[in-house]
N, C-alpha and C. Protein backbone atom coordinates (compact mmCIF):
# COMPACT_ATOMS: atom_id res chain seq x y z
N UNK A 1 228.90 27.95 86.04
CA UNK A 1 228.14 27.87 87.27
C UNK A 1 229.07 27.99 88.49
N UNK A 2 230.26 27.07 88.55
CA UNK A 2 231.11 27.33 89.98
C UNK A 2 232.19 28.42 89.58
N UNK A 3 232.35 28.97 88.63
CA UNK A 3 233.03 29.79 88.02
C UNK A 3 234.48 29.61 88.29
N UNK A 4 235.22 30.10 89.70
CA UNK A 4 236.75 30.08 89.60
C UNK A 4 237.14 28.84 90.33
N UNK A 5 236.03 28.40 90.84
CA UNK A 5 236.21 27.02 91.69
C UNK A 5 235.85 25.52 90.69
N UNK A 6 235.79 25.88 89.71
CA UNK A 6 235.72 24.71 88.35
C UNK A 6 236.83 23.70 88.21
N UNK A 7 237.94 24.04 88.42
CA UNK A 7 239.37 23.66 88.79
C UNK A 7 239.97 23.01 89.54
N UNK A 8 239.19 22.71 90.96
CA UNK A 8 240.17 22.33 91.74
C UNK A 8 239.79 21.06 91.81
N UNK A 9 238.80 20.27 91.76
CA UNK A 9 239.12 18.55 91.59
C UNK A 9 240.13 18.09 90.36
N UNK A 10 240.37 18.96 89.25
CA UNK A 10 241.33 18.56 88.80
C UNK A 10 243.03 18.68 89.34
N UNK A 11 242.95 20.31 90.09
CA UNK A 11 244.17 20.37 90.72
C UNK A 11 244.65 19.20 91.85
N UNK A 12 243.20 18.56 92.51
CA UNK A 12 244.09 17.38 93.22
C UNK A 12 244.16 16.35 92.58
N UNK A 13 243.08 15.85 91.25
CA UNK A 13 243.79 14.73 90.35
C UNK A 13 244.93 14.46 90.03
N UNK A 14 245.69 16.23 89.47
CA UNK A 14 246.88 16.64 88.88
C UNK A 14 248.28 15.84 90.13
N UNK A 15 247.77 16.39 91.14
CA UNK A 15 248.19 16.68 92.48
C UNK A 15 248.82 15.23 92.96
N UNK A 16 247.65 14.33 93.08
CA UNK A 16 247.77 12.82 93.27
C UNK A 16 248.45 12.72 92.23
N UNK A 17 248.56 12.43 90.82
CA UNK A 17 248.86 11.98 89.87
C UNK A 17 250.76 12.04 89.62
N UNK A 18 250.43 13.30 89.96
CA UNK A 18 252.08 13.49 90.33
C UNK A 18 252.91 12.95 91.91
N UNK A 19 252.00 12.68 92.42
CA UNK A 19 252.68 12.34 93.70
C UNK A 19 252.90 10.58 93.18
N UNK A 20 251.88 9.96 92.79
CA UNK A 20 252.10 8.58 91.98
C UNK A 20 253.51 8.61 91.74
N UNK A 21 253.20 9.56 90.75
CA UNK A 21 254.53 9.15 89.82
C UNK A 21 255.74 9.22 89.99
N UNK A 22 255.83 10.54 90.93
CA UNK A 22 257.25 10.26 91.82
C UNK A 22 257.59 9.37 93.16
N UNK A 23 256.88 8.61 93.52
CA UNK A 23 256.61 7.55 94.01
C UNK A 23 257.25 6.67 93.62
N UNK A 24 256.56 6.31 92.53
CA UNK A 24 256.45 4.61 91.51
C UNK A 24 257.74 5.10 91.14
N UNK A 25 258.57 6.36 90.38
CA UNK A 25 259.96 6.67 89.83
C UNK A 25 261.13 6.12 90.95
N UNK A 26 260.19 6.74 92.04
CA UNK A 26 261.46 6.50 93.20
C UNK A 26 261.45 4.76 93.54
N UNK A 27 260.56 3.91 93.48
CA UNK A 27 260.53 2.58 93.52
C UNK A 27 261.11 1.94 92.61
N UNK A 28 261.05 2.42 91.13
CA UNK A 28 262.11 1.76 90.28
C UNK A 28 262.95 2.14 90.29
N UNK A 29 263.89 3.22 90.73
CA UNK A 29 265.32 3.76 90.81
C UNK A 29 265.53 3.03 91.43
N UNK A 30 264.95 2.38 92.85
CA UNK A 30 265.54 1.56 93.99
C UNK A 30 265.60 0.18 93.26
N UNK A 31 264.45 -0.46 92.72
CA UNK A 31 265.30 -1.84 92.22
C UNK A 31 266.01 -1.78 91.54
N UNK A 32 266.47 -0.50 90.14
CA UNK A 32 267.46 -0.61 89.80
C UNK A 32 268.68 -0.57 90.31
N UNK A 33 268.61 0.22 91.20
CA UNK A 33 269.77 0.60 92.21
C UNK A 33 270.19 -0.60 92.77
N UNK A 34 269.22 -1.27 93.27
CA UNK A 34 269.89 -2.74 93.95
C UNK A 34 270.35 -3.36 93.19
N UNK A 35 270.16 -3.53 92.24
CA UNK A 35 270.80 -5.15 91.06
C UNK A 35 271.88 -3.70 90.92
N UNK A 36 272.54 -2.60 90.97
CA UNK A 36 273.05 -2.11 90.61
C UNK A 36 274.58 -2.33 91.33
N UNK A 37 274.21 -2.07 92.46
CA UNK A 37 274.68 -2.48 93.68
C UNK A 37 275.01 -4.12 93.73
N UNK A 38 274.57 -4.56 93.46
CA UNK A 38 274.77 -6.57 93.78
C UNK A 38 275.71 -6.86 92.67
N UNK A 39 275.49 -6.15 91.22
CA UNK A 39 276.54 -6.23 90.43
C UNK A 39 277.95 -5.99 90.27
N UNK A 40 277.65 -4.72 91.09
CA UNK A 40 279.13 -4.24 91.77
C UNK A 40 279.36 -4.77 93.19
N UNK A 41 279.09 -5.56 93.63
CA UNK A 41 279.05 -5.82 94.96
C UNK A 41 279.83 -5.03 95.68
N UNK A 42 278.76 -3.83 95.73
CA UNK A 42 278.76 -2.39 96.61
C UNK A 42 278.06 -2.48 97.88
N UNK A 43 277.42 -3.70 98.94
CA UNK A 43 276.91 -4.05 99.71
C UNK A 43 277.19 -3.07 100.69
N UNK A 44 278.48 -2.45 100.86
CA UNK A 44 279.22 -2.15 102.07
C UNK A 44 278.84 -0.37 101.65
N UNK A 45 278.23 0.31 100.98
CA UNK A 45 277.43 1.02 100.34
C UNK A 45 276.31 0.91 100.88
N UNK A 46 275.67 -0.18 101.13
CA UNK A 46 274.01 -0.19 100.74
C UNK A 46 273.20 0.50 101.70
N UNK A 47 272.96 1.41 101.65
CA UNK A 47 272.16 1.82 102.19
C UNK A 47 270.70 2.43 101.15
N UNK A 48 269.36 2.97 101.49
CA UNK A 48 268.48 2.53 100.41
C UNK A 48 268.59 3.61 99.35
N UNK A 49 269.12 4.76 100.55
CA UNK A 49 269.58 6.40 99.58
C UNK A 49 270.15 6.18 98.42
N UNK A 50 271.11 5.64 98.57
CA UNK A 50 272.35 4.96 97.71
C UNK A 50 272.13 4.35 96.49
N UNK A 51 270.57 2.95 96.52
CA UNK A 51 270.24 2.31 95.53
C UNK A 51 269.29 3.14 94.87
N UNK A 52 268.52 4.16 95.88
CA UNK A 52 268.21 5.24 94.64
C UNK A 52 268.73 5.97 94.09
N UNK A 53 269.98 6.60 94.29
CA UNK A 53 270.93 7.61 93.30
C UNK A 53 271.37 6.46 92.49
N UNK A 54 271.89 5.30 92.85
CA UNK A 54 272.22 4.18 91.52
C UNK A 54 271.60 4.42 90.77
N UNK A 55 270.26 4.40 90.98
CA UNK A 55 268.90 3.35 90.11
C UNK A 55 268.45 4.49 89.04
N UNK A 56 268.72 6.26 90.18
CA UNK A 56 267.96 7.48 89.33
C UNK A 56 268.90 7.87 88.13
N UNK A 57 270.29 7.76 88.70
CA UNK A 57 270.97 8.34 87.35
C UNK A 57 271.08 7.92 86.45
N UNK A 58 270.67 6.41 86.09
CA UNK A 58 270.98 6.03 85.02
C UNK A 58 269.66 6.60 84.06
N UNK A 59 268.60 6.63 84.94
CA UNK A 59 267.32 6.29 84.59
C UNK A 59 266.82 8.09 84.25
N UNK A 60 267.35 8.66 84.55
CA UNK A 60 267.56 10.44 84.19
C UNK A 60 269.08 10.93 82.99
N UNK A 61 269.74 9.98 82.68
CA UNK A 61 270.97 10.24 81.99
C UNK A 61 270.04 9.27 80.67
N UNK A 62 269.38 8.67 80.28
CA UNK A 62 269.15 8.12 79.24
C UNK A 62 267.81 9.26 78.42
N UNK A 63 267.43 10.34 79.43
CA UNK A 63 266.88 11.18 79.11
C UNK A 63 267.54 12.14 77.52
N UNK A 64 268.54 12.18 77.86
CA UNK A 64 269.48 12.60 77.21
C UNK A 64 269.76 12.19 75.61
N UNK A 65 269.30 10.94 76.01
CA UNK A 65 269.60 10.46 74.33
C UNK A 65 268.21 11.14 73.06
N UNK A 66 268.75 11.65 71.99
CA UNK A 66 267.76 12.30 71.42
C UNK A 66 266.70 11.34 71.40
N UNK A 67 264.82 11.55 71.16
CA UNK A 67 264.54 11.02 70.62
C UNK A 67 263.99 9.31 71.34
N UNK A 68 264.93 8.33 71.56
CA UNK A 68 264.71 7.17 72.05
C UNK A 68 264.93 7.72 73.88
N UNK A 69 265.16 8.42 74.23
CA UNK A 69 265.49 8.53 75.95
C UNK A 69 263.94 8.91 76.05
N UNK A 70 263.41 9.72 75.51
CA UNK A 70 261.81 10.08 76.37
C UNK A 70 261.13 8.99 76.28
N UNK A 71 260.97 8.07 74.64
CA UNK A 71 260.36 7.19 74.77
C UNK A 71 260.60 6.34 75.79
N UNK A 72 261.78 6.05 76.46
CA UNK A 72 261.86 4.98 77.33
C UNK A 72 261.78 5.91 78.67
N UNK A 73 261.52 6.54 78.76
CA UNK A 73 261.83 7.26 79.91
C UNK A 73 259.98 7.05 80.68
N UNK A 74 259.25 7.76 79.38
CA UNK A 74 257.81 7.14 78.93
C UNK A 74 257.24 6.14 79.47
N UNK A 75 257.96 4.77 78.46
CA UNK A 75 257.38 3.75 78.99
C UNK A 75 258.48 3.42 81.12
N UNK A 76 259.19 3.92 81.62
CA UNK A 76 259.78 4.23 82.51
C UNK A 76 258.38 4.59 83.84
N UNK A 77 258.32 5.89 82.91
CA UNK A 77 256.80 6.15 84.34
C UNK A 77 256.07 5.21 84.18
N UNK A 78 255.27 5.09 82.98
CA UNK A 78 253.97 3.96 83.01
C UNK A 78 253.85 3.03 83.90
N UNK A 79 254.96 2.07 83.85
CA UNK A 79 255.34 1.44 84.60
C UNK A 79 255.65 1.18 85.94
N UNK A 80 256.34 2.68 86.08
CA UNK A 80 256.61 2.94 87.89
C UNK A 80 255.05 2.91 88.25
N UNK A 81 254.27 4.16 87.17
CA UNK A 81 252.98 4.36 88.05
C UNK A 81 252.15 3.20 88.29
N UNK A 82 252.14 2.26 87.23
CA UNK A 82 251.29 1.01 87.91
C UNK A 82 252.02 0.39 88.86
N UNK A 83 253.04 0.20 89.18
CA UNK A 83 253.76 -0.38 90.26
C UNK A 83 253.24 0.23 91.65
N UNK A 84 253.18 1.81 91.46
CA UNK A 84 252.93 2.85 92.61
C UNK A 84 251.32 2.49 92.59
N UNK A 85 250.33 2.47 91.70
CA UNK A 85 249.19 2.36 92.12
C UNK A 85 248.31 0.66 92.63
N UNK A 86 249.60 -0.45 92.30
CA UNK A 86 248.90 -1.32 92.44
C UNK A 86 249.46 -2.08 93.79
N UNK A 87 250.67 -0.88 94.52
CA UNK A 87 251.02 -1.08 95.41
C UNK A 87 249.94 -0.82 96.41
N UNK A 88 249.00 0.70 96.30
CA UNK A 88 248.29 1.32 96.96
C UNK A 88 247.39 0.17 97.26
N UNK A 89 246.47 -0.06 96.24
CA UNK A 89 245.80 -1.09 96.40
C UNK A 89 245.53 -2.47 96.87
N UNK A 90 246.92 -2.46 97.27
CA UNK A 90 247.61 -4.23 97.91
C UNK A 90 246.78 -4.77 99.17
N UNK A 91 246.55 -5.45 99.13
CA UNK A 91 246.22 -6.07 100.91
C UNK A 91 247.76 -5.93 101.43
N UNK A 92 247.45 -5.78 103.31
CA UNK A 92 248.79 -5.99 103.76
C UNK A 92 248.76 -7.41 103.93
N UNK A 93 247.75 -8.12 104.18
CA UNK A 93 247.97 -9.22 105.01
C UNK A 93 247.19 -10.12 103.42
N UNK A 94 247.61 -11.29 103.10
CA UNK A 94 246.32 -12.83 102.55
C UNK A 94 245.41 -12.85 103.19
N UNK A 95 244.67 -13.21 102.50
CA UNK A 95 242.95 -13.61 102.90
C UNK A 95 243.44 -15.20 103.05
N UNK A 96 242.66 -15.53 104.38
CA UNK A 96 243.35 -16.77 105.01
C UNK A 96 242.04 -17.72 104.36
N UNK A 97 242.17 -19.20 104.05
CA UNK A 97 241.63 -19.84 103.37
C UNK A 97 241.13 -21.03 104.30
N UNK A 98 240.12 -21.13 104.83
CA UNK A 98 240.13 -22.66 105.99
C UNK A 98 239.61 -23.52 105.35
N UNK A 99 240.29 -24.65 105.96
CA UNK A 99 239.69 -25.96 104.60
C UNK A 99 238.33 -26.62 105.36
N UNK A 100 237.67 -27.40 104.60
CA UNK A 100 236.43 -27.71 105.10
C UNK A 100 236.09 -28.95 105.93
């Protein structure tokens, strides 16, 4: 029925889905990067660029390992992406509570 136009709510599902995920990737490179950084007490380094090249290479070099690197790499996104989507969803502010 829509013939060549059948496609494109999935192309922005696809679209979002990937923007998630490199998102949520780039949020866990950075906490890794920081404990990466605090371990080496590389402070004088820190800038946030920095705790993401820490955080990405390790987290792109375990790719590498036959076999066990995708799986963790795997459970790696899953993870970022709920981090990335349940960030979206956050309140900025508490719901303020008045007592009675």
């Amino acid at each position: 029925m829509l013939g060549p136009l059948a496609g494109l709510p999935a192309l922005a599902l696809v679209l979002a889905f990937g923007y998630w995920q490199l998102t949520g990737l780039a949020m866990l490179a950075h906490s890794i990067g920081e404990r990466v950084q605090t371990a080496l007490m590389a402070k004088s380094l820190g800038s946030d660029a920095m705790a993401v090249m820490y955080g990405a290479v390790p987290l792109l070099a375990i790719g590498f390992l036959p076999g066990v690197g995708q799986v963790i790499q795997l459970v790696a996104v899953m993870i970022s992406l709920g981090a990335a989507i349940s960030t979206l969803f956050q309140c900025s502010t508490p719901p303020q509570i008045q007592a009675a």
